[in-house]
C-alpha atoms as a PDB file:
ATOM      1  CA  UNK A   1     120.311  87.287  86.848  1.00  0.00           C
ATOM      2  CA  UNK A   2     121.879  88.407  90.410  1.00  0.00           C
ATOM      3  CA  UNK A   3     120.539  89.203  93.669  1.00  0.00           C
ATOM      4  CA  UNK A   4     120.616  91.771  96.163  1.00  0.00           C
ATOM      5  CA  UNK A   5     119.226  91.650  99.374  1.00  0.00           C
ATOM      6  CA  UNK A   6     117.941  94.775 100.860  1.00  0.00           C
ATOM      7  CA  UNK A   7     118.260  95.895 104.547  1.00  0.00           C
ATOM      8  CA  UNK A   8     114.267  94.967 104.667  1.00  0.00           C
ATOM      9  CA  UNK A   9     115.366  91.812 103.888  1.00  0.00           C
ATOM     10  CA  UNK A  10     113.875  92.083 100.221  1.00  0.00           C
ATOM     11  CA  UNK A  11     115.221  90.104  97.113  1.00  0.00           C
ATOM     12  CA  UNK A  12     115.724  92.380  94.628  1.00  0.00           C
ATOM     13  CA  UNK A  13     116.868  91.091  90.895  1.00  0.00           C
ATOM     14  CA  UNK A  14     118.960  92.428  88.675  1.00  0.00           C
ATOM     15  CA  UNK A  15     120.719  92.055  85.387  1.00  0.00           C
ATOM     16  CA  UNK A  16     124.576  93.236  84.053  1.00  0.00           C
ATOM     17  CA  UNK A  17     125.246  94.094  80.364  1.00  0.00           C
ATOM     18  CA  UNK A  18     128.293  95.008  79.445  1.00  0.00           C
ATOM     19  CA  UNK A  19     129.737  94.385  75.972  1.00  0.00           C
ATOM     20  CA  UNK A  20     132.635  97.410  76.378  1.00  0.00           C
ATOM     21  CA  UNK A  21     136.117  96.266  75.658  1.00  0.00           C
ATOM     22  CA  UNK A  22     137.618  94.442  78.491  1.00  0.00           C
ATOM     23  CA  UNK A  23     140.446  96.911  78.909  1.00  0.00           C
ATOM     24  CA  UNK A  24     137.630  99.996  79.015  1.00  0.00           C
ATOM     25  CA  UNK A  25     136.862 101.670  82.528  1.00  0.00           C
ATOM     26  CA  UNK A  26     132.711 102.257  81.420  1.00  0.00           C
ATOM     27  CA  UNK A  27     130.279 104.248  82.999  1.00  0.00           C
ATOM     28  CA  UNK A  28     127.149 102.789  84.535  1.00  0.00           C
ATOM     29  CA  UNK A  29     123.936 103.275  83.126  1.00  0.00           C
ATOM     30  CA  UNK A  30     121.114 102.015  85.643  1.00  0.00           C
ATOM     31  CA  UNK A  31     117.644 101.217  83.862  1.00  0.00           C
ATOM     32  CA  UNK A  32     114.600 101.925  85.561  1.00  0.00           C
ATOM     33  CA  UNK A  33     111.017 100.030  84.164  1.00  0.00           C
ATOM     34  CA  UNK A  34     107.584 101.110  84.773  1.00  0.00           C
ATOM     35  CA  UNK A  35     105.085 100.203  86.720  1.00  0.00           C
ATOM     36  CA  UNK A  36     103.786  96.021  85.394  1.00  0.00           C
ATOM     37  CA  UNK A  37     106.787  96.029  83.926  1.00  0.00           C
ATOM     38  CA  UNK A  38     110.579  94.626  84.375  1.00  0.00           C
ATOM     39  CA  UNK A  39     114.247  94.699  83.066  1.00  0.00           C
ATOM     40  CA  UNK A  40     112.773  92.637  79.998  1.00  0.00           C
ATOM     41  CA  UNK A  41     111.047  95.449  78.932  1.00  0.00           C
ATOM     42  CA  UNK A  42     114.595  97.180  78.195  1.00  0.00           C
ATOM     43  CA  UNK A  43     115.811  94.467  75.861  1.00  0.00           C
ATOM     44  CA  UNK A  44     115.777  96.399  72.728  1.00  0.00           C
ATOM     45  CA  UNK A  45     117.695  98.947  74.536  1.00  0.00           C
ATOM     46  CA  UNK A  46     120.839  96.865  75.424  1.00  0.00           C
ATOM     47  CA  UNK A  47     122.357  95.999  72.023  1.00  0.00           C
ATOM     48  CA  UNK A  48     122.363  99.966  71.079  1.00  0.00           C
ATOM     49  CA  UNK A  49     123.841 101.016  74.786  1.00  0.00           C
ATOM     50  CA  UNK A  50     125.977  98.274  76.039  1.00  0.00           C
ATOM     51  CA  UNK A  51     129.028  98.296  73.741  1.00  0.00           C
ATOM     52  CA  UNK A  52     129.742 101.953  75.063  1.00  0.00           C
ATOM     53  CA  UNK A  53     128.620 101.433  78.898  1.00  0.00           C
ATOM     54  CA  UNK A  54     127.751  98.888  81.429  1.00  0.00           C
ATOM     55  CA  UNK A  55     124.126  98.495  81.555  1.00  0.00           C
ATOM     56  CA  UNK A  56     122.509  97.562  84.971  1.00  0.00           C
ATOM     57  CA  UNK A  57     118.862  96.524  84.951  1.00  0.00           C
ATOM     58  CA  UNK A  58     116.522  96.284  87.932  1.00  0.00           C
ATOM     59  CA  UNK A  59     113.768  94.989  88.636  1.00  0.00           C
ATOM     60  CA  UNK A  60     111.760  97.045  91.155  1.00  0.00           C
ATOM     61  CA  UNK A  61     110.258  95.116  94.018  1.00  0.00           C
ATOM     62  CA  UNK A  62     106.916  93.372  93.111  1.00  0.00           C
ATOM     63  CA  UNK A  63     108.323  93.096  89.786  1.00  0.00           C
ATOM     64  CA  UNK A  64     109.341  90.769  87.144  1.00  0.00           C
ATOM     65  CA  UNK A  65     111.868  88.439  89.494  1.00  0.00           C
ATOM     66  CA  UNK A  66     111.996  90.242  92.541  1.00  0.00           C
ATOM     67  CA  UNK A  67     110.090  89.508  95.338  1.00  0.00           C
ATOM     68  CA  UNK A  68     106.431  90.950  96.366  1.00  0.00           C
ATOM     69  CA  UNK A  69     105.864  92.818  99.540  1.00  0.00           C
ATOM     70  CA  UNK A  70     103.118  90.710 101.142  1.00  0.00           C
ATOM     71  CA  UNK A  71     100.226  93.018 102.149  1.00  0.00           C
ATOM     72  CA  UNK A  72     101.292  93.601 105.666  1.00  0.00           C
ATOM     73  CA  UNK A  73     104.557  94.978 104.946  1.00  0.00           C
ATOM     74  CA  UNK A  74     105.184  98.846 104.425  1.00  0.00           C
ATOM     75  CA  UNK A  75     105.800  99.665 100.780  1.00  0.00           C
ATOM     76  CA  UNK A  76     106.745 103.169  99.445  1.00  0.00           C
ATOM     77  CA  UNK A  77     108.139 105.375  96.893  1.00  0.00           C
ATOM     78  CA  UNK A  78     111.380 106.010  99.228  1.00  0.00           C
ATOM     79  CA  UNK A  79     111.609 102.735  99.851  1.00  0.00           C
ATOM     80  CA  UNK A  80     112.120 101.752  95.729  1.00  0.00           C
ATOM     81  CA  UNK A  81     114.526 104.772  96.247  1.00  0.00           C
ATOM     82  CA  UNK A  82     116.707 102.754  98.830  1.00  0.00           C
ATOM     83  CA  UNK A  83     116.474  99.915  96.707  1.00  0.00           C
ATOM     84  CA  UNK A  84     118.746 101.882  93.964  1.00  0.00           C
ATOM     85  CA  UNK A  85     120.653 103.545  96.349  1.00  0.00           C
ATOM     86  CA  UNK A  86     121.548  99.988  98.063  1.00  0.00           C
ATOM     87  CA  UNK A  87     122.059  98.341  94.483  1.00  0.00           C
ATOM     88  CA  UNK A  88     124.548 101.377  93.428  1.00  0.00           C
ATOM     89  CA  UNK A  89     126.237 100.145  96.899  1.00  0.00           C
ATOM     90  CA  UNK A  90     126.270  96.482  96.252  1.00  0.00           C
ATOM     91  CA  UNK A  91     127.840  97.442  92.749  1.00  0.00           C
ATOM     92  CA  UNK A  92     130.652  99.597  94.264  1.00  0.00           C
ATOM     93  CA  UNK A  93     129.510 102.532  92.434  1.00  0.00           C
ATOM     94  CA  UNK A  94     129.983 105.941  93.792  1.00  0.00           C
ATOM     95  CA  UNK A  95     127.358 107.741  90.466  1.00  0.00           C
ATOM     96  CA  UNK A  96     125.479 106.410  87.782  1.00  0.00           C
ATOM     97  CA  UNK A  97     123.713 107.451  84.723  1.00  0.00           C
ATOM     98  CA  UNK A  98     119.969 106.931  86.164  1.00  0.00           C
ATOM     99  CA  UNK A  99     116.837 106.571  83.233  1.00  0.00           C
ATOM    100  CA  UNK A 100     113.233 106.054  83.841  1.00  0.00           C
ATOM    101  CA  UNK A 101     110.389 105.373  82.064  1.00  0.00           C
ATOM    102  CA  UNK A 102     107.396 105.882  83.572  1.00  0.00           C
ATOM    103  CA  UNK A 103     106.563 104.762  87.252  1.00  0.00           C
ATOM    104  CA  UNK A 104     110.467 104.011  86.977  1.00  0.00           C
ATOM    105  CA  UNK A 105     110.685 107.685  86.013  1.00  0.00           C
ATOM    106  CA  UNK A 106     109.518 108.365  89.626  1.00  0.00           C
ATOM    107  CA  UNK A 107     112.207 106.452  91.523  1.00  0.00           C
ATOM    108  CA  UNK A 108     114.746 108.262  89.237  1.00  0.00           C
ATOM    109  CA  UNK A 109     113.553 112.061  90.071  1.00  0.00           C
ATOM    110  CA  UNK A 110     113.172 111.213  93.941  1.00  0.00           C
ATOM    111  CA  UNK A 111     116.766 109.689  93.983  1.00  0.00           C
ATOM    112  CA  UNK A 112     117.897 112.806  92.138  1.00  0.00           C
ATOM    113  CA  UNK A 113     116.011 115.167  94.743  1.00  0.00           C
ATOM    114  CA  UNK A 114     116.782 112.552  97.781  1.00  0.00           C
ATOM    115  CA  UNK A 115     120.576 111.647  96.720  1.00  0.00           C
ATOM    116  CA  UNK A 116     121.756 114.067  94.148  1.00  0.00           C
ATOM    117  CA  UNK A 117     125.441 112.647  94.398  1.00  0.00           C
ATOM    118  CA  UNK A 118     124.334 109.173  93.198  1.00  0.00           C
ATOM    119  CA  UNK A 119     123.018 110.488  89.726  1.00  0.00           C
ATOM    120  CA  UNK A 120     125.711 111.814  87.319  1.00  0.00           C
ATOM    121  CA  UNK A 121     122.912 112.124  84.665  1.00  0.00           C
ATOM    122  CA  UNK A 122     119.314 111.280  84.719  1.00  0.00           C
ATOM    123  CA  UNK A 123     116.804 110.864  82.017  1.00  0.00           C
ATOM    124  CA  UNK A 124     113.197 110.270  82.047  1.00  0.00           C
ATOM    125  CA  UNK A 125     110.794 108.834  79.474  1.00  0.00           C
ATOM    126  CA  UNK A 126     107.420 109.249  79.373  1.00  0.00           C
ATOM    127  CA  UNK A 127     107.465 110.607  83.134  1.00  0.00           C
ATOM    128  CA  UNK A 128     105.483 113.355  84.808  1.00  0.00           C
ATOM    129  CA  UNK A 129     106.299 113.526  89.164  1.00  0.00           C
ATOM    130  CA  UNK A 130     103.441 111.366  89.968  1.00  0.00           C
ATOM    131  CA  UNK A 131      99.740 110.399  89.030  1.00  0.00           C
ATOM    132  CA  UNK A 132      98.308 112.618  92.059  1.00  0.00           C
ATOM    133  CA  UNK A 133      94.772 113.588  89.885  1.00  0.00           C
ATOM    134  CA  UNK A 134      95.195 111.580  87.331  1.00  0.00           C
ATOM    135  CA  UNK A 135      92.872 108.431  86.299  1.00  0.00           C
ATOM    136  CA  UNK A 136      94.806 106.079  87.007  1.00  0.00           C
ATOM    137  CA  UNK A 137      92.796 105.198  90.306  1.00  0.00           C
ATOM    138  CA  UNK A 138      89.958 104.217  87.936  1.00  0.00           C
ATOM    139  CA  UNK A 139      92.402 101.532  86.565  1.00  0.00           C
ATOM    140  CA  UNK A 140      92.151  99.318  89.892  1.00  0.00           C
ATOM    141  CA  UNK A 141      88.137  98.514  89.525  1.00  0.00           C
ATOM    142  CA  UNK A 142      88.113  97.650  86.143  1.00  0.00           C
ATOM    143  CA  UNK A 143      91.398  95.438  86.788  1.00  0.00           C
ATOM    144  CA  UNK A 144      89.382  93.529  89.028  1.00  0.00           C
ATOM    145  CA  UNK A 145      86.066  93.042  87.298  1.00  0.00           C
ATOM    146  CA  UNK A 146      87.964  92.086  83.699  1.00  0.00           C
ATOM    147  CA  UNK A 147      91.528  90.995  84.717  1.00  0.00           C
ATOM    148  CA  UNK A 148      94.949  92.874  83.698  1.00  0.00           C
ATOM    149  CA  UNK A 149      95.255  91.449  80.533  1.00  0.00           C
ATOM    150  CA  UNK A 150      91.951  92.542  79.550  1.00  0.00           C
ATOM    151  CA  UNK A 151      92.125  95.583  81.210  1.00  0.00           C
ATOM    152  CA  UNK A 152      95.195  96.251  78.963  1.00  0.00           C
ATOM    153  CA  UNK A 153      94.094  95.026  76.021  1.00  0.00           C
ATOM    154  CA  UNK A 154      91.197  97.526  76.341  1.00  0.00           C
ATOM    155  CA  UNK A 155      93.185 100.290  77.017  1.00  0.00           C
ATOM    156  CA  UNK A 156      96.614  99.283  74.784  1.00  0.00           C
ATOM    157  CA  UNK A 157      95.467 102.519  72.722  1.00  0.00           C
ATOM    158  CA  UNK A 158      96.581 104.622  75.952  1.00  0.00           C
ATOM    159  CA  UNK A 159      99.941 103.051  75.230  1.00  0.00           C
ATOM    160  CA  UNK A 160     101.038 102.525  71.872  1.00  0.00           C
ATOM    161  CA  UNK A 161     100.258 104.276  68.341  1.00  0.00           C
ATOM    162  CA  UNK A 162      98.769 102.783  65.342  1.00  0.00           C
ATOM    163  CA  UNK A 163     102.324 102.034  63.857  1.00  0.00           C
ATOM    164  CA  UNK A 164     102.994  99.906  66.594  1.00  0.00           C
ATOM    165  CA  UNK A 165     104.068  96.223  65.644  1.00  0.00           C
ATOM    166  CA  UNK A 166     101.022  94.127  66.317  1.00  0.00           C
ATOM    167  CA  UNK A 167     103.423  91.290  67.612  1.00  0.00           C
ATOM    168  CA  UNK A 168     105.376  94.165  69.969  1.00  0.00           C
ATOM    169  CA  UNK A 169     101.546  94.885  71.742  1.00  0.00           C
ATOM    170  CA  UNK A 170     100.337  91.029  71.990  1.00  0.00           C
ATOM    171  CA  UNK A 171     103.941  90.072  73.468  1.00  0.00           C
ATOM    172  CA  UNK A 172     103.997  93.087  76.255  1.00  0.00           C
ATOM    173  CA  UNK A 173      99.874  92.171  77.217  1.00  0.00           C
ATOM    174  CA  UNK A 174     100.920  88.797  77.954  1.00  0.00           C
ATOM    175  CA  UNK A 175     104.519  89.695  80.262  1.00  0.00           C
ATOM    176  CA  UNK A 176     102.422  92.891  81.751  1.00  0.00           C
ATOM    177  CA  UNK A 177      99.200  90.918  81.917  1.00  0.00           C
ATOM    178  CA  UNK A 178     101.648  88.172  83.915  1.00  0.00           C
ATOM    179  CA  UNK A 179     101.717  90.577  87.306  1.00  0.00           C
ATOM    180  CA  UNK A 180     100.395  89.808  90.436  1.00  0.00           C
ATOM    181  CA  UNK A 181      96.986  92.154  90.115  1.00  0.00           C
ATOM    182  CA  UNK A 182      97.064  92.634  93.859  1.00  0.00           C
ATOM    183  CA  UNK A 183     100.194  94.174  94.345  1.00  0.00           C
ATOM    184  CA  UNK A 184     100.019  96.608  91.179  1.00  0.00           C
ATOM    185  CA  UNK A 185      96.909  98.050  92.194  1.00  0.00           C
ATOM    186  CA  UNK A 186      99.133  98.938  95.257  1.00  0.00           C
ATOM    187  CA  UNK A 187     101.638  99.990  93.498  1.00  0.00           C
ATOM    188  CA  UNK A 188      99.674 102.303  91.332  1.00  0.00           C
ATOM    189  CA  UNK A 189      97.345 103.432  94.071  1.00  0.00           C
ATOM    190  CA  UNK A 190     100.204 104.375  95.775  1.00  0.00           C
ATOM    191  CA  UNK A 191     102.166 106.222  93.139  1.00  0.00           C
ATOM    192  CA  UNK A 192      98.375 108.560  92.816  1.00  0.00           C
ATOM    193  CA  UNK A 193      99.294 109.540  96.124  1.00  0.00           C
ATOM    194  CA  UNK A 194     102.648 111.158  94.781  1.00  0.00           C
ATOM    195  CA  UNK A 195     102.624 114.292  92.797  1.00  0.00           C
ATOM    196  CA  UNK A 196     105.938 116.537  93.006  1.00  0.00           C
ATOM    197  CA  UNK A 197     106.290 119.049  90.696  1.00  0.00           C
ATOM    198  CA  UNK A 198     107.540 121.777  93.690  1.00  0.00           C
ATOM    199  CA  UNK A 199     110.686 119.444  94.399  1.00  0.00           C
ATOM    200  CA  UNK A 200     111.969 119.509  90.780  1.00  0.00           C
ATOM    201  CA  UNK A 201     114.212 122.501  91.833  1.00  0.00           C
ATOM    202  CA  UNK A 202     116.334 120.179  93.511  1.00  0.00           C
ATOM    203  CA  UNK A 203     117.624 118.587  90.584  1.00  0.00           C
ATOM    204  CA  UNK A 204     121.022 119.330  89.693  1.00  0.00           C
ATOM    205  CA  UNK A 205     122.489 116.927  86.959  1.00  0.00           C
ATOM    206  CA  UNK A 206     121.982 117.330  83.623  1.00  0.00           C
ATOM    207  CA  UNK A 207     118.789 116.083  82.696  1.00  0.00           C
ATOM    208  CA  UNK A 208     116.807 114.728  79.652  1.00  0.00           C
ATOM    209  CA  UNK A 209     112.825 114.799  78.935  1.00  0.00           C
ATOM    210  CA  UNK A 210     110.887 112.737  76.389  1.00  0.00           C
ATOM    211  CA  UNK A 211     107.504 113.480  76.470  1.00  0.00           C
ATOM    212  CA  UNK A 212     105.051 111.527  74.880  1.00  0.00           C
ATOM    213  CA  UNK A 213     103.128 113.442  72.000  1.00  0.00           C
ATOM    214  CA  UNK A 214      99.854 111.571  72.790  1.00  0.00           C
ATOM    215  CA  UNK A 215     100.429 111.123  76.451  1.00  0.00           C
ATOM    216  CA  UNK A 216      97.248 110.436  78.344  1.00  0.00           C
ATOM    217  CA  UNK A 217      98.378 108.294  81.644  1.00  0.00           C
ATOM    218  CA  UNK A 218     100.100 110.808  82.833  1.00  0.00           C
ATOM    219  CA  UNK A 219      99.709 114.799  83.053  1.00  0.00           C
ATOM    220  CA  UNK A 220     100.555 115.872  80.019  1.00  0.00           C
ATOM    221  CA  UNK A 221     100.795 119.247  80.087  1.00  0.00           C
ATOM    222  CA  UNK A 222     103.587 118.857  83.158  1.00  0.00           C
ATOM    223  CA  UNK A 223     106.749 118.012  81.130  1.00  0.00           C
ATOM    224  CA  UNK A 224     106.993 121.841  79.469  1.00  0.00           C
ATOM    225  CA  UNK A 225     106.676 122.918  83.496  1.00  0.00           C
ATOM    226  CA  UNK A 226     109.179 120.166  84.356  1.00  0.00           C
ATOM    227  CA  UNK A 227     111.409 121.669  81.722  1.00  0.00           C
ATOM    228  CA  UNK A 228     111.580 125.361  83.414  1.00  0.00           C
ATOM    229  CA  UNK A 229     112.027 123.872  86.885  1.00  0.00           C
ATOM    230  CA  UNK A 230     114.696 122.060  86.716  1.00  0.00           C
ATOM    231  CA  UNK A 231     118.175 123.940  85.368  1.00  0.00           C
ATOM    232  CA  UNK A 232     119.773 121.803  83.495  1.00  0.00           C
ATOM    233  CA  UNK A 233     117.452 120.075  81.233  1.00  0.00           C
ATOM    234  CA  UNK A 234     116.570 119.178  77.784  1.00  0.00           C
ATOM    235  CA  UNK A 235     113.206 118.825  76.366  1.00  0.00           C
ATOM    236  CA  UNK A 236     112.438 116.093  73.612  1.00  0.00           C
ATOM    237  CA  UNK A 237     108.753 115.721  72.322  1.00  0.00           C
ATOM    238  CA  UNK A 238     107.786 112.130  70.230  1.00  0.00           C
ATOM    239  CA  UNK A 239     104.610 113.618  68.564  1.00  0.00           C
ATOM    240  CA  UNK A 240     103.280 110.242  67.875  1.00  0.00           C
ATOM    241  CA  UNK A 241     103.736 108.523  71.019  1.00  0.00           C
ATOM    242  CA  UNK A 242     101.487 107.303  73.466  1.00  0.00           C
ATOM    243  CA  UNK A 243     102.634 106.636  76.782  1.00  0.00           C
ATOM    244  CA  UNK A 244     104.657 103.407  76.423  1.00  0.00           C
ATOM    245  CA  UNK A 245     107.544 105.480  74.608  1.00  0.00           C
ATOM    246  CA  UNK A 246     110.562 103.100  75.857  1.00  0.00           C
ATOM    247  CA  UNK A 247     108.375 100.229  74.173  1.00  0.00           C
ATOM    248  CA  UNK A 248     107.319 101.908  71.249  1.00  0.00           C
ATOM    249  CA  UNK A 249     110.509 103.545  70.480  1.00  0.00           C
ATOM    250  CA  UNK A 250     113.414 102.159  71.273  1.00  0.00           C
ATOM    251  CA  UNK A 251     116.229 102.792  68.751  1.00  0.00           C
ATOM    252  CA  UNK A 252     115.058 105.822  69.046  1.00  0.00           C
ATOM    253  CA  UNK A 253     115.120 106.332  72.575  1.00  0.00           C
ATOM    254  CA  UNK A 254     118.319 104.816  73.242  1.00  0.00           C
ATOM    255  CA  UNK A 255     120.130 107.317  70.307  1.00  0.00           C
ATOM    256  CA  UNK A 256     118.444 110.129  71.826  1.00  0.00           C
ATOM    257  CA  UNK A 257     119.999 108.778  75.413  1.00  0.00           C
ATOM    258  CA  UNK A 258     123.395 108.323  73.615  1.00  0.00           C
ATOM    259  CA  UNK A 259     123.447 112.086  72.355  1.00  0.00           C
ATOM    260  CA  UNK A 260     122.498 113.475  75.543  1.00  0.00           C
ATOM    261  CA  UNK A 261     125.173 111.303  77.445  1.00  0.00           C
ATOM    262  CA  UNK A 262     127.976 112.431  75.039  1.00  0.00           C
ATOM    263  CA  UNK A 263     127.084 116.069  75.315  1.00  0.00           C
ATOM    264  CA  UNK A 264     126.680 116.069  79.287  1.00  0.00           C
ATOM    265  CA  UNK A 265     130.330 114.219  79.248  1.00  0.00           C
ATOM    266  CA  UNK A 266     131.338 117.044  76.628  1.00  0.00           C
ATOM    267  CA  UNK A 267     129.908 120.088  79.020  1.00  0.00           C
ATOM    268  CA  UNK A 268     131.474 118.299  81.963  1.00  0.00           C
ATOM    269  CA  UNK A 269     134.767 117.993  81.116  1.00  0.00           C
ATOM    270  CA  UNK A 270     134.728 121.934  79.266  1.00  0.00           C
ATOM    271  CA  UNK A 271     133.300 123.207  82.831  1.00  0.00           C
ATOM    272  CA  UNK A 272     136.203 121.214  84.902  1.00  0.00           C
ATOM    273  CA  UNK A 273     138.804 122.677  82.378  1.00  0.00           C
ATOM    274  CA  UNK A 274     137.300 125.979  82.816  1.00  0.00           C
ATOM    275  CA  UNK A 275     137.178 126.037  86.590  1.00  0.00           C
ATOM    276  CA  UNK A 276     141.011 124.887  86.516  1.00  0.00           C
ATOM    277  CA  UNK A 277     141.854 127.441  83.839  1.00  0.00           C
ATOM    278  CA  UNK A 278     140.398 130.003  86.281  1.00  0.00           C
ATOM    279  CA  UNK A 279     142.239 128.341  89.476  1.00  0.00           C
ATOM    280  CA  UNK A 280     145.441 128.648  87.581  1.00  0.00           C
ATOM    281  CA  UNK A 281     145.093 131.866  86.713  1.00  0.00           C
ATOM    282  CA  UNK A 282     143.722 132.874  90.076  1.00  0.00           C
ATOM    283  CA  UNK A 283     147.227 131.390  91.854  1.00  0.00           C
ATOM    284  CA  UNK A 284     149.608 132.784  88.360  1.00  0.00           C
ATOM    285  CA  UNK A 285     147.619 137.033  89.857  1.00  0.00           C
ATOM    286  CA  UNK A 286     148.579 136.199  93.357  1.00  0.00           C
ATOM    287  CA  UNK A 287     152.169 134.696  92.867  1.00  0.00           C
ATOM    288  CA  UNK A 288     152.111 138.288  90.140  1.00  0.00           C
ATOM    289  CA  UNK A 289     150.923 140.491  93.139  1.00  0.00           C
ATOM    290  CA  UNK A 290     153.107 138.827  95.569  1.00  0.00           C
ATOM    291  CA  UNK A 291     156.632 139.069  94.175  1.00  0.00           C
ATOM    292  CA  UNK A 292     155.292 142.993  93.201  1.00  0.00           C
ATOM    293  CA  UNK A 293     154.878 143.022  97.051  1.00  0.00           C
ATOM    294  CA  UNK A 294     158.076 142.086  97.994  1.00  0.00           C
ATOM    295  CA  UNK A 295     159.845 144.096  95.938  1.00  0.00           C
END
């Protein structure tokens, strides 16, 4: 685990995978977790992703080892965003490829919208632009009468589908269950204040969608909208899936992340050649019209 500390003077952990070959120059991937999560939840992940990039996974503050605002200190959604802008600093990197599952899903799209020179690629899991109307609010009382690991024990069918390995569901109760309750009810309370579908157009970089089939956390019917707004963008539906999709699916996931990554860097690197096929032949006409000029 390393450290950054923020401007707010906020520890912030993070983790560094990078299996590549030491002689390699590899692109970043950054790993965003949802909301009573942390970079554990992306372990299945690594093994599939690491050997062709270096792998960077945060913790957002109030989770897993960073450290929790105490209640009298300002917490926001652009605030998480400055967290990933300050980490890409503290790493030296100019880009990254951004992902985002869920509530982690948020930070990505706002640091698209907010910083689109930071995100060479972003992909989102399971991740509408917000929980404004949603019922998540009606999470917060039931979290205090029964506890979080009740709470998500009673609703783990919100989360996973049937074919979900029993030992998968009791393992991510007990590490989500392990949160301060406090401080996620903030955090979730908060991210119902955030809905921002009209800001979508701001997105640039090629983009990837994976909705989940059975998704009932958040809006549902928003990814096919997402999917119009924003340009550049794929659409990838897990019929089976319930909310938890990075969880439920990783191998999955992570192919589906590897395709997409190899056919942005294909597209990229076709559109630079055609721009400098065009440049060339835009300077080969004028040299052409200027030695007709002089003659």
């Amino acid at each position: 685990m390393e450290t950054l500390i923020t401007r707010d003077v906020m520890r912030v952990a993070y983790y560094v995978d990078d299996f590549t070959d030491p002689w390699s120059q590899p692109e970043t991937i950054l790993l965003l977790h949802p909301a009573m999560g942390n970079s554990q939840r992306w372990f299945r992940w690594v093994p599939s992703l690491a050997r062709q990039y270096r792998i960077v996974r945060m913790d957002l503050r109030g989770h897993g080892a960073s450290q929790i605002p105490k209640p009298e200190q300002e917490f926001s959604l652009d605030q998480l965003v400055d967290d990933v802008v300050e980490l890409l600093d503290h790493l030296g990197l100019d880009d990254a490829h951004i992902v985002g599952n869920s509530a982690g899903g948020y930070v990505a799209q706002q640091l698209a919208i907010q910083h689109p020179s930071r995100v060479k690629t972003l992909a989102l899991f399971g991740s509408t632009p917000g929980l404004k109307n949603s019922h998540a609010p009606d999470w917060i009382p039931k979290i205090q009468e029964i506890g979080l690991k009740q709470f998500l024990t009673d609703t783990i069918y919100e989360r996973f589908d049937a074919s979900a390995d029993p030992r998968l569901v009791k393992w991510f109760i007990e590490q989500a269950g392990s949160n301060d309750p406090n401080f996620i009810a903030r955090f979730v309370l908060h991210m119902c204040s955030h809905y921002f579908m009209n800001e979508l157009s701001k997105i640039r970089c090629p983009t990837l969608i994976v909705a989940a089939g059975k998704e009932s956390i958040g809006h549902a019917s928003a990814y096919e909208e997402m999917h119009e707004i924003i340009t550049d963008s794929r659409l990838v539906y897990y019929d089976t899936a319930g909310h938890n999709i990075c969880d439920g699916y990783p191998d999955r996931g992570a192919g589906d992340l590897l395709k997409f990554l190899a056919e942005a860097t294909i597209h990229a690197r076709t559109s630079s050649h055609a721009v400098l096929d065009s440049r060339v032949e835009s300077i080969c006409s004028y040299q052409h019209i200027s030695r007709l000029s002089s003659r």
